[in-house]
Protein backbone atom coordinates (compact mmCIF):
# COMPACT_ATOMS: atom_id res chain seq x y z
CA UNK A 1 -18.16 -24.81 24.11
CA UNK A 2 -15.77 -26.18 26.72
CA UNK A 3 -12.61 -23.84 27.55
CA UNK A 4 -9.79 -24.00 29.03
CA UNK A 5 -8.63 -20.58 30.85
CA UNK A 6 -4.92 -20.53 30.08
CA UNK A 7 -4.07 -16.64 31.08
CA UNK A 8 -6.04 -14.22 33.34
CA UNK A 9 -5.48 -10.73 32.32
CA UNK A 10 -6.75 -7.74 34.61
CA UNK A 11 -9.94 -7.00 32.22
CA UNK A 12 -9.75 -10.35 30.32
CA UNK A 13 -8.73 -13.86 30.11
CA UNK A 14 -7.69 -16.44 27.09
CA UNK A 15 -8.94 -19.70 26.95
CA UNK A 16 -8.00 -22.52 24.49
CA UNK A 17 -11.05 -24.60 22.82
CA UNK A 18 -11.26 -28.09 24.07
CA UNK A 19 -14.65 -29.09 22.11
CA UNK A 20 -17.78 -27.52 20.32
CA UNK A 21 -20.67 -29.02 23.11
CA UNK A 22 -23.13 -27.34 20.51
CA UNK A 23 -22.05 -26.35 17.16
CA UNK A 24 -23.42 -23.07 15.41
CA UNK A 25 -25.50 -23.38 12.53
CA UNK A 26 -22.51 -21.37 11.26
CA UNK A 27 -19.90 -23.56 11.65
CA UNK A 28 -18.81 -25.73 8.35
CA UNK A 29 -16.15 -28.57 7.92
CA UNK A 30 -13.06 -26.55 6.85
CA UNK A 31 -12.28 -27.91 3.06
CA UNK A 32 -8.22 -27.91 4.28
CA UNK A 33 -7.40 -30.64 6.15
CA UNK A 34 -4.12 -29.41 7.57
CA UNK A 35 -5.29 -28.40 11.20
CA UNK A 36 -2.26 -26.49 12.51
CA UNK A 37 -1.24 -24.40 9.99
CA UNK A 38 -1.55 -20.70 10.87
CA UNK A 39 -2.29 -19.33 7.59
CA UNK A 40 -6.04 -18.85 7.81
CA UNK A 41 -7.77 -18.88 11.24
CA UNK A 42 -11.92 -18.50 9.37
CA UNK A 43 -11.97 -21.95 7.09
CA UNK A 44 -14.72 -23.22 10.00
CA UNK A 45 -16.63 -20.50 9.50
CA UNK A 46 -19.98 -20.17 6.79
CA UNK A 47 -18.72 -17.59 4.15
CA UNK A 48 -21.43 -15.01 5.16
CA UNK A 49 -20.92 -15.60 8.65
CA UNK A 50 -17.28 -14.78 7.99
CA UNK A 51 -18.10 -11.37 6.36
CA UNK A 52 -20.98 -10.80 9.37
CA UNK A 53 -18.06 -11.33 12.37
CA UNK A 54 -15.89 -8.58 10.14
CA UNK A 55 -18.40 -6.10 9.77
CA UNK A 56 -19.29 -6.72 13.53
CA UNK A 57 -15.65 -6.77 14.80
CA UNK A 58 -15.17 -2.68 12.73
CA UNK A 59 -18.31 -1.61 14.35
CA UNK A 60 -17.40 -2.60 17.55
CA UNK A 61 -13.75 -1.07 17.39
CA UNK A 62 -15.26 2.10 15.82
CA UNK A 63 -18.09 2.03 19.03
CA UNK A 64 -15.73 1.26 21.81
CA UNK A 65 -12.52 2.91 20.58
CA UNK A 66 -13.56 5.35 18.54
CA UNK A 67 -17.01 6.80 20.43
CA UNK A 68 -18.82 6.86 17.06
CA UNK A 69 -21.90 5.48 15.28
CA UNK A 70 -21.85 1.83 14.71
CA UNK A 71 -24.40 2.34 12.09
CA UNK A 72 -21.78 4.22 9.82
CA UNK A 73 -20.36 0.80 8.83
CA UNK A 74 -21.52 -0.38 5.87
CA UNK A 75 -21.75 -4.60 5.00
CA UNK A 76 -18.87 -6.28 4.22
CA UNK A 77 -18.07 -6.32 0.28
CA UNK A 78 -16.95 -9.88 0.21
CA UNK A 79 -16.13 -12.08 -2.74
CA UNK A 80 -17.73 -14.31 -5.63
CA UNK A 81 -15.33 -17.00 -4.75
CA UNK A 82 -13.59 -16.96 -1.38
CA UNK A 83 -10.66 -19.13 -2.83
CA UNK A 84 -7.32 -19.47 -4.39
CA UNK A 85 -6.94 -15.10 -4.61
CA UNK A 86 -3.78 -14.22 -3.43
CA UNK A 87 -1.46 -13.55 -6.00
CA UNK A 88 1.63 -13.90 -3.62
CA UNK A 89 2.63 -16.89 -1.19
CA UNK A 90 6.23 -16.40 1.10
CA UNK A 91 6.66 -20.13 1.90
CA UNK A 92 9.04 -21.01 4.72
CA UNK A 93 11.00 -23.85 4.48
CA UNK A 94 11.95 -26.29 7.47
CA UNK A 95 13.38 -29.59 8.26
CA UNK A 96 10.88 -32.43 9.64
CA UNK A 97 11.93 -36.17 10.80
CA UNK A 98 14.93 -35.95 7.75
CA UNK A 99 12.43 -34.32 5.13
CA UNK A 100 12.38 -30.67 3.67
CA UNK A 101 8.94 -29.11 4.61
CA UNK A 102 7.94 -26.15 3.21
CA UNK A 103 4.62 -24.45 3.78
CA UNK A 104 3.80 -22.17 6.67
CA UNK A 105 4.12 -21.86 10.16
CA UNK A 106 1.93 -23.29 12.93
CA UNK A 107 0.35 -20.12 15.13
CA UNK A 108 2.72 -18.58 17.72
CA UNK A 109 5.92 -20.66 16.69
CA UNK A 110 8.85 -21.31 13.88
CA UNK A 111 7.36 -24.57 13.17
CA UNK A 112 6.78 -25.01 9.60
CA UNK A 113 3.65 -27.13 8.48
CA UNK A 114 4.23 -28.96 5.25
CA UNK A 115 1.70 -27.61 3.15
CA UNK A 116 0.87 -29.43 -0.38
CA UNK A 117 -1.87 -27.39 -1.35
CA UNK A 118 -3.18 -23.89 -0.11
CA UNK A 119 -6.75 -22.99 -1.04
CA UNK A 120 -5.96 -19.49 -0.60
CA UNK A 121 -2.97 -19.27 -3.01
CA UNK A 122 -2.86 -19.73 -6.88
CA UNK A 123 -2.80 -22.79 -7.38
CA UNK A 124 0.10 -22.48 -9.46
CA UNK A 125 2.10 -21.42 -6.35
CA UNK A 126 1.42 -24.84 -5.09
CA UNK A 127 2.82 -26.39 -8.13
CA UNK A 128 5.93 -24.07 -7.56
CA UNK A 129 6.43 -25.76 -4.46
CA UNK A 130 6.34 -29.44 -5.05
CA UNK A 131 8.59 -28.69 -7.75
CA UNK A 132 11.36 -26.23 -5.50
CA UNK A 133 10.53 -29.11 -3.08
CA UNK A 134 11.11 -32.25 -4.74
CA UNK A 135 14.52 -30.54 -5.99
CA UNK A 136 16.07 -29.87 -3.24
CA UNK A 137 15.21 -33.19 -1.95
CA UNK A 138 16.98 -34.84 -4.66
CA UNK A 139 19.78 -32.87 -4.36
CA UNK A 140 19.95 -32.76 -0.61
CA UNK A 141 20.10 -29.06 -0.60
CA UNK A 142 20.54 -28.03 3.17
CA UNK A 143 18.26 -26.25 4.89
CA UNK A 144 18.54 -22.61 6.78
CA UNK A 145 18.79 -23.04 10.47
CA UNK A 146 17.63 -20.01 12.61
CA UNK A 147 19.47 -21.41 15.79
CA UNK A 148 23.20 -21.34 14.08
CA UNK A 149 22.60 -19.54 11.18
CA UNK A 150 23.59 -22.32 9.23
CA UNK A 151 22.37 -23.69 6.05
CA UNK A 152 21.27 -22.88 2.52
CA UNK A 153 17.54 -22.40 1.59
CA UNK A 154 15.36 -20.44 3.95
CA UNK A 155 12.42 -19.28 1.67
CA UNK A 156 10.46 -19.70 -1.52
CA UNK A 157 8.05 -16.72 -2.58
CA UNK A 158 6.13 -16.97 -5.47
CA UNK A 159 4.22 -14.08 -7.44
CA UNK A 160 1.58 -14.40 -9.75
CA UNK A 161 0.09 -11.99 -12.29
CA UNK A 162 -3.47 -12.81 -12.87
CA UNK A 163 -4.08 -10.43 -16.04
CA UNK A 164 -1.14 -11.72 -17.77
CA UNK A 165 -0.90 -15.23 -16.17
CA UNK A 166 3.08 -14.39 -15.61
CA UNK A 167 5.06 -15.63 -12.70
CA UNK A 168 8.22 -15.13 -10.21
CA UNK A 169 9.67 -17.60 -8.22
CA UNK A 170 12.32 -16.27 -5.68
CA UNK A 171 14.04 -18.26 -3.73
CA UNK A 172 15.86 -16.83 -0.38
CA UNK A 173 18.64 -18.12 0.30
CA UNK A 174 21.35 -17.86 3.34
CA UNK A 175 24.31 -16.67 1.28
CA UNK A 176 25.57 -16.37 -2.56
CA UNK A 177 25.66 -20.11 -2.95
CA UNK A 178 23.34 -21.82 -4.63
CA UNK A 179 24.13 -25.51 -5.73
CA UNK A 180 22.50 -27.24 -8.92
CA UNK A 181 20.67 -24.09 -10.13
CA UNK A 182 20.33 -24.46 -13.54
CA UNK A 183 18.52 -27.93 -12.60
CA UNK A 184 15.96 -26.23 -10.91
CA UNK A 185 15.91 -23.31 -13.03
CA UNK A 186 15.12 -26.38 -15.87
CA UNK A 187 12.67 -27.88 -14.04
CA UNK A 188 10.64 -24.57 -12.94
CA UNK A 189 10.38 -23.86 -16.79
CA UNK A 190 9.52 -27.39 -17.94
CA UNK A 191 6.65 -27.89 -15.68
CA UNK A 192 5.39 -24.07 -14.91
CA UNK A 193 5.79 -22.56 -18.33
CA UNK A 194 4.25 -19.49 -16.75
CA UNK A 195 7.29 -18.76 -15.07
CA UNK A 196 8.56 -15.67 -16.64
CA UNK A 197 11.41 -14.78 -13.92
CA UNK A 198 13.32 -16.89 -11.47
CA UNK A 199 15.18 -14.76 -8.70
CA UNK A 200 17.72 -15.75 -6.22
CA UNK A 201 17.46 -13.59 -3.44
CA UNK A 202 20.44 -13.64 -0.78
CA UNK A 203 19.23 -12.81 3.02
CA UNK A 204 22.25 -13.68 5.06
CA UNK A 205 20.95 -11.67 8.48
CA UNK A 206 19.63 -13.07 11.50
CA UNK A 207 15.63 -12.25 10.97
CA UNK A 208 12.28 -12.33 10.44
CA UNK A 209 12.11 -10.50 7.87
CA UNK A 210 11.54 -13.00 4.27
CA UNK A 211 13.49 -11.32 1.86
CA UNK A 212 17.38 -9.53 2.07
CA UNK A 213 18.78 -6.59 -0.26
CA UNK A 214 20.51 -8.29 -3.02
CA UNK A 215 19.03 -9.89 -5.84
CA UNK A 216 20.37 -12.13 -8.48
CA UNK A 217 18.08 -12.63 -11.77
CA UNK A 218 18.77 -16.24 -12.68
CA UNK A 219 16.28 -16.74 -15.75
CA UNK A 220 14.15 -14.21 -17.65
CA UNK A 221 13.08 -10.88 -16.27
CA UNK A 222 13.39 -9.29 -12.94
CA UNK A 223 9.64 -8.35 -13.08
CA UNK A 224 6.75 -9.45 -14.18
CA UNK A 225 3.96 -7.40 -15.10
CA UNK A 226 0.01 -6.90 -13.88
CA UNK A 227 -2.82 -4.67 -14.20
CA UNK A 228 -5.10 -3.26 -12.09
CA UNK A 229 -7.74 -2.02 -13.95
CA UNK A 230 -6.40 -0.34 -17.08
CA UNK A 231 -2.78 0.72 -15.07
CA UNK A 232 -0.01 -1.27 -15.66
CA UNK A 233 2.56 -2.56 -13.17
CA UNK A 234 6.25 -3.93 -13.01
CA UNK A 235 6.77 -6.14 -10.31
CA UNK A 236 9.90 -6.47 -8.80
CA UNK A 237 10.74 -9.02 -5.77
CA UNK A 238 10.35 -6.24 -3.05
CA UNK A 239 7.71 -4.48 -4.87
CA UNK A 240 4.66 -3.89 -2.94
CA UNK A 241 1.30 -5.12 -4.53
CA UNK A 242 -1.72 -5.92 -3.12
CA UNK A 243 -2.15 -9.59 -2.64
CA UNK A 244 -6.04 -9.83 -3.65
CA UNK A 245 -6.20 -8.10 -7.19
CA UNK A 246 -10.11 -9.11 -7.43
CA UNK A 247 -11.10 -6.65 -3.89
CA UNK A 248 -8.45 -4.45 -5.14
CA UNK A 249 -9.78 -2.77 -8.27
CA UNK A 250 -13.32 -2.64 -5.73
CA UNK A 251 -11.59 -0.99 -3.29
CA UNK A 252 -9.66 1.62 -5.44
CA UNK A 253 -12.98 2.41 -6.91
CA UNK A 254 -14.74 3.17 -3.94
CA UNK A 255 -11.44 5.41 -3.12
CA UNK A 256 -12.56 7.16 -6.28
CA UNK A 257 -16.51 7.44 -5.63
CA UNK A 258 -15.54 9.25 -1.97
CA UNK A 259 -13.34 11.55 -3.11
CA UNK A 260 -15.83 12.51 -5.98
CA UNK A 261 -13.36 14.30 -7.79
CA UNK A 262 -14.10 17.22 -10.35
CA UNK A 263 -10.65 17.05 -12.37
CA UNK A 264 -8.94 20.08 -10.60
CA UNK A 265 -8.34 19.01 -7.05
CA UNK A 266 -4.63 18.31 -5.50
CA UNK A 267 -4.53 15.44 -3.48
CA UNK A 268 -1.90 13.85 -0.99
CA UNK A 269 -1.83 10.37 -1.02
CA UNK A 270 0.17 9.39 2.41
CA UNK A 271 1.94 6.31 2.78
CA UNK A 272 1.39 5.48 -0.82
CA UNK A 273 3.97 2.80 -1.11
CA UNK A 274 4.48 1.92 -4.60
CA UNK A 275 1.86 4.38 -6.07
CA UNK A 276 -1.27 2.07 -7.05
CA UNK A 277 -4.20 4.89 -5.52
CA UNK A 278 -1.72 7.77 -6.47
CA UNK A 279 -1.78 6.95 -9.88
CA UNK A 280 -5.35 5.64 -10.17
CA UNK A 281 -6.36 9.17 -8.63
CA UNK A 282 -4.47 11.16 -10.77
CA UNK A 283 -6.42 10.07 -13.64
CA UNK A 284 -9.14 12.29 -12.55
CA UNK A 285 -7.27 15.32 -10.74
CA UNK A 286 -4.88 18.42 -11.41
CA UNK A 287 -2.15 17.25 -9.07
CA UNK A 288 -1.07 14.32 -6.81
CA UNK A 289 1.68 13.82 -4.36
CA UNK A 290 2.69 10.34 -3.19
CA UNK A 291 4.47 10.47 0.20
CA UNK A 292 6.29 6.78 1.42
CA UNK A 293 9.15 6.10 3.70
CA UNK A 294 10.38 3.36 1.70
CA UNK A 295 12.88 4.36 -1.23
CA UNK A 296 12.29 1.44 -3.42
CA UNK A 297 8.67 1.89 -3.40
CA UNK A 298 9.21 5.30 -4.66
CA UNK A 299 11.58 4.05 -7.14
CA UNK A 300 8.71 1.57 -8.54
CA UNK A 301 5.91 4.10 -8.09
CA UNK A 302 8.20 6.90 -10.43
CA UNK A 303 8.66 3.88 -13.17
CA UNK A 304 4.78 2.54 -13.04
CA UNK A 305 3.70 6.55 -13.62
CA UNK A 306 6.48 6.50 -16.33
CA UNK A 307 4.78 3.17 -17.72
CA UNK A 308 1.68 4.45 -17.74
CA UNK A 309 2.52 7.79 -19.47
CA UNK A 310 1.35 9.93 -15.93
CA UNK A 311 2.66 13.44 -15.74
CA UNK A 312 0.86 15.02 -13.07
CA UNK A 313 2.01 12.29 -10.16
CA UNK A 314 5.23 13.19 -7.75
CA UNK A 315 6.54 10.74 -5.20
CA UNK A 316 8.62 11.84 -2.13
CA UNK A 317 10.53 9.73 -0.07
CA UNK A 318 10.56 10.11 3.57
CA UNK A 319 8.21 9.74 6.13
CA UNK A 320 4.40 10.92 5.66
CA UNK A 321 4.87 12.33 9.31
CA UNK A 322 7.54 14.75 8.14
CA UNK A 323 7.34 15.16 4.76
CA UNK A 324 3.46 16.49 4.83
CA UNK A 325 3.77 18.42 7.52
CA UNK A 326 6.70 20.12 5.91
CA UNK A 327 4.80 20.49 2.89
CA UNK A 328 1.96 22.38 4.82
CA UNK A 329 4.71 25.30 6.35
CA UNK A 330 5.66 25.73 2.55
CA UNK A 331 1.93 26.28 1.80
CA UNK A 332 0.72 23.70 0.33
CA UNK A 333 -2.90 22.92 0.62
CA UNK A 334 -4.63 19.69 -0.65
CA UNK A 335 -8.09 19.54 -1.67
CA UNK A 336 -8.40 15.77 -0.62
CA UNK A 337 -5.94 14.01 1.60
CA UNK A 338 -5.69 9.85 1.26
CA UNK A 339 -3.77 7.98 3.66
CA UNK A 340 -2.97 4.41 3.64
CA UNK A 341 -0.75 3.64 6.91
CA UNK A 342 0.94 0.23 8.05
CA UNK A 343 -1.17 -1.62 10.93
CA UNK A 344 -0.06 0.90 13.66
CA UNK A 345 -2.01 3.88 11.83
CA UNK A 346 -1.33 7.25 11.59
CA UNK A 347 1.65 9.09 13.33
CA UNK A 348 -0.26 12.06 15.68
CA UNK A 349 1.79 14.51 13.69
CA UNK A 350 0.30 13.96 10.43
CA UNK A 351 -2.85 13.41 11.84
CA UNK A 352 -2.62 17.37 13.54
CA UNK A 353 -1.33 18.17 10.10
CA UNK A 354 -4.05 17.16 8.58
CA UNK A 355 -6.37 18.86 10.88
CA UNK A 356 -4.60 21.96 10.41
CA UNK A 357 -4.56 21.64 6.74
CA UNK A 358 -7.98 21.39 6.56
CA UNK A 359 -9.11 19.46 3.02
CA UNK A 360 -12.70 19.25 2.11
CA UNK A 361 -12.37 14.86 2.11
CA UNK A 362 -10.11 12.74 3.95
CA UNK A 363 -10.10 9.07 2.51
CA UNK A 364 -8.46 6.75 5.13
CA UNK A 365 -7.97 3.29 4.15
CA UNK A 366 -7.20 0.98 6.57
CA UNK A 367 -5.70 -3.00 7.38
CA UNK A 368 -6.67 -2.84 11.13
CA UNK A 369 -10.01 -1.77 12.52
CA UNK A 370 -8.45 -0.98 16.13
CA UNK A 371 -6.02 1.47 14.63
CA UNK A 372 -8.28 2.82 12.40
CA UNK A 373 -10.74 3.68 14.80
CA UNK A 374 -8.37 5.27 17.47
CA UNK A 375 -7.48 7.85 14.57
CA UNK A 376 -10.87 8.63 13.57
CA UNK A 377 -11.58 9.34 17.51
CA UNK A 378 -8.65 12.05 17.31
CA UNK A 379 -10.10 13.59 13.87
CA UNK A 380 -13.81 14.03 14.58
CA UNK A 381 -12.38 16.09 17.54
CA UNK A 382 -10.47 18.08 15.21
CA UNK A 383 -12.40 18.90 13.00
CA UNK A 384 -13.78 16.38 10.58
CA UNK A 385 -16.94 14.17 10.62
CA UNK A 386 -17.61 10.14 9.51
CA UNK A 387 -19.49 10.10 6.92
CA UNK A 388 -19.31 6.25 5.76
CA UNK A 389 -17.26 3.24 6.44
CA UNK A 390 -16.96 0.30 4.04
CA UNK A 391 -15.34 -2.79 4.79
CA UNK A 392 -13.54 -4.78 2.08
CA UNK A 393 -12.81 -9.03 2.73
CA UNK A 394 -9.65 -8.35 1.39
CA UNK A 395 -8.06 -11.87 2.95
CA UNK A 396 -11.05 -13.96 3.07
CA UNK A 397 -10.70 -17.16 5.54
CA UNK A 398 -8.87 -15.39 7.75
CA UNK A 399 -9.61 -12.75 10.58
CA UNK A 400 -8.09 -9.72 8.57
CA UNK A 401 -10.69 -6.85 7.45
CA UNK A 402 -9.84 -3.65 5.35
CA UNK A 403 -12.07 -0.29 5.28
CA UNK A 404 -12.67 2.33 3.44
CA UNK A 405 -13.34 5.43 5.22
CA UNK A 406 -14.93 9.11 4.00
CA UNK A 407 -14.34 11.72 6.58
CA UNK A 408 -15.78 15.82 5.27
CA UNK A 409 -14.57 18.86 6.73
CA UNK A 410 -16.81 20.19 9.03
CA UNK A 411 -17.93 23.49 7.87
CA UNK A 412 -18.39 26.52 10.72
């Protein structure tokens, strides 16, 4: 390849690709033809090859960073078909040469990139958008500007439930008003009867954050509901729910298999957000506690154990840093402890909690391999050992990996 050296760190330097000299029996023509669209950085990239680089990029983190066995990281579990999974798309929306554009942005900017069609996304969400698109065309509905704040539409997100084929369409907009509504509202049912709930969702502050407090149901429900293997879930606009249901279910299931559960262990499940492994644990223990910082995740995790007729679940709000640790002076002892943190990891004082608490299995699942393997460092020193780590192509097409890791106490 010929690069171009654009920044010269001290132990490091980025370079920008000018052109393959010699192309990798790897390398495939991406099936997308938008080019600058940051959405999915692996569509060059031979499926296998794509779970290969993952399972090469945790083994190096967990060798480099975390001083440990390469060898404990299993092959990539990667997917039948590498397409059109996620069940929920957050879809910019942008002005371009007098045309509404919405789609995604280009890397590193607030550009959006018009984007038709999104292999990664329901197709279904794509139809969502030409239609959200075409209306406010027609009715010259103006867009959000970031610069003055001015403006009416700044977002579309769609959700989709793939065991019940329902869907949500939210639209974000700058404000209570909403011109020609019930057109779109119309239109969204005519030609997507799958569209179950429509949601206008007002976000008047001065972020980057999609989605604001307030939401106003404008036709049908204000959830829709999914399964993950035989749970049931309601769905609300700021619910969290994994994106990929397909690698979910797999995932939760090798959750399960580690923990190897008897029926009377208590478990902590930390940063458990709206419940899914909480309640898909409890299943097959005496006791769980969920522990998340975010209230309305605890809301939706207390209705989905409600739904699904689960007694022996508790959710706590606050953070997993606090809340555990306070648990622990009170005297509570967990058999296995789960934890589930954001991309940052683990806070160090739930991490020399856990070490002081001692359980016989410590699950960690994980979104960022770096992260992941900096915490594992800390708890083989105090006290625990690797025992496997699996990761899961839970984003295929792009450079995101998720693992699965079983950590034992180490007896003395």
């Amino acid at each position: 390849m010929e690069i171009k050296i654009v920044k010269v760190s001290k132990n490091f330097a980025f370079g920008k690709l000018i052109r393959v000299i010699k192309a990798s029996a790897d390398r495939i023509e991406p099936l997308c033809s938008l080019k600058r669209c940051g959405g999915c950085q692996l569509l060059h990239l031979a499926y296998d090859a794509q779970l290969r680089y993952k399972k090469h990029r945790v083994q190096e983190c967990i060798e480099r960073i975390g001083r440990l066995d390469p060898s404990l990281v299993h092959d990539t579990i990667g997917m039948k078909n590498p397409y059109r999974y996620r069940n929920k798309a957050q879809f910019p929306v942008g002005m371009k040469n007098g045309n509404i554009v919405i789609g995604f942005f280009a890397p590193r900017s607030h550009e959006v990139i018009d984007t038709p069609s999104c292999l990664i996304q329901d197709d279904m969400s794509n139809q969502v958008i030409k239609v959200v698109k075409d209306w406010a065309q027609h009715n010259s509905i103006s867009v959000y500007d970031e610069r003055d704040r001015t403006g009416i539409l700044r977002h579309v997100m769609v959700r989709k439930a793939f065991k019940t084929g329902e869907m949500m369409v939210v639209i974000v907009t700058n404000g209570c008003e909403m011109p020609f509504k019930d057109e779109l509202i119309e239109r969204l049912r005519t030609k997507i009867p799958a569209v179950k709930s429509i949601i206008q969702n007002i976000n008047r502050e001065a972020t980057n954050v999609v989605l604001g407090r307030d939401n106003k149901t404008l036709f049908g429900s204000d959830r829709i509901v999914d399964y993950i293997g035989n749970l049931k879930f309601q769905i609300s606009p700021l619910s969290f729910f994994q994106v990929n249901p397909y690698q979910t279910e797999a995932l939760y299931n090798k959750v399960i298999e580690y923990a190897d559960l008897s029926g009377n262990e208590t478990v902590i499940d930390a940063y458990c957000g709206t419940g899914a492994i909480s309640l898909f644990v409890a299943q097959k223990v005496k006791k769980v506690y969920g522990v998340e910082v975010v209230e309305a995740a605890i809301a939706d995790a207390k209705k989905n154990a409600a739904e699904n007729g689960i007694c022996n679940a508790q959710f706590i709000a606050g953070k997993s840093e606090t809340v555990i640790p306070e648990l622990y002076k009170q005297g509570m002892k967990a058999d296995v402890i789960i934890v589930d943190p954001p991309r940052k990891g683990c806070e160090l004082g739930l991490l020399t909690t856990i070490a002081s608490m001692k359980p016989e299995k410590l699950i960690y699942v994980s979104c960022d391999p770096g992260t992941l393997a900096r915490d594992l460092r800390y708890l083989s020193q105090n006290g625990f050992e690797v025992r496997d780590i699996q990761p899961f192509d839970m984003f295929a097409q792009t450079a995101h990996v998720e693992c699965v890791t079983l950590m034992s106490k180490v007896e003395k």
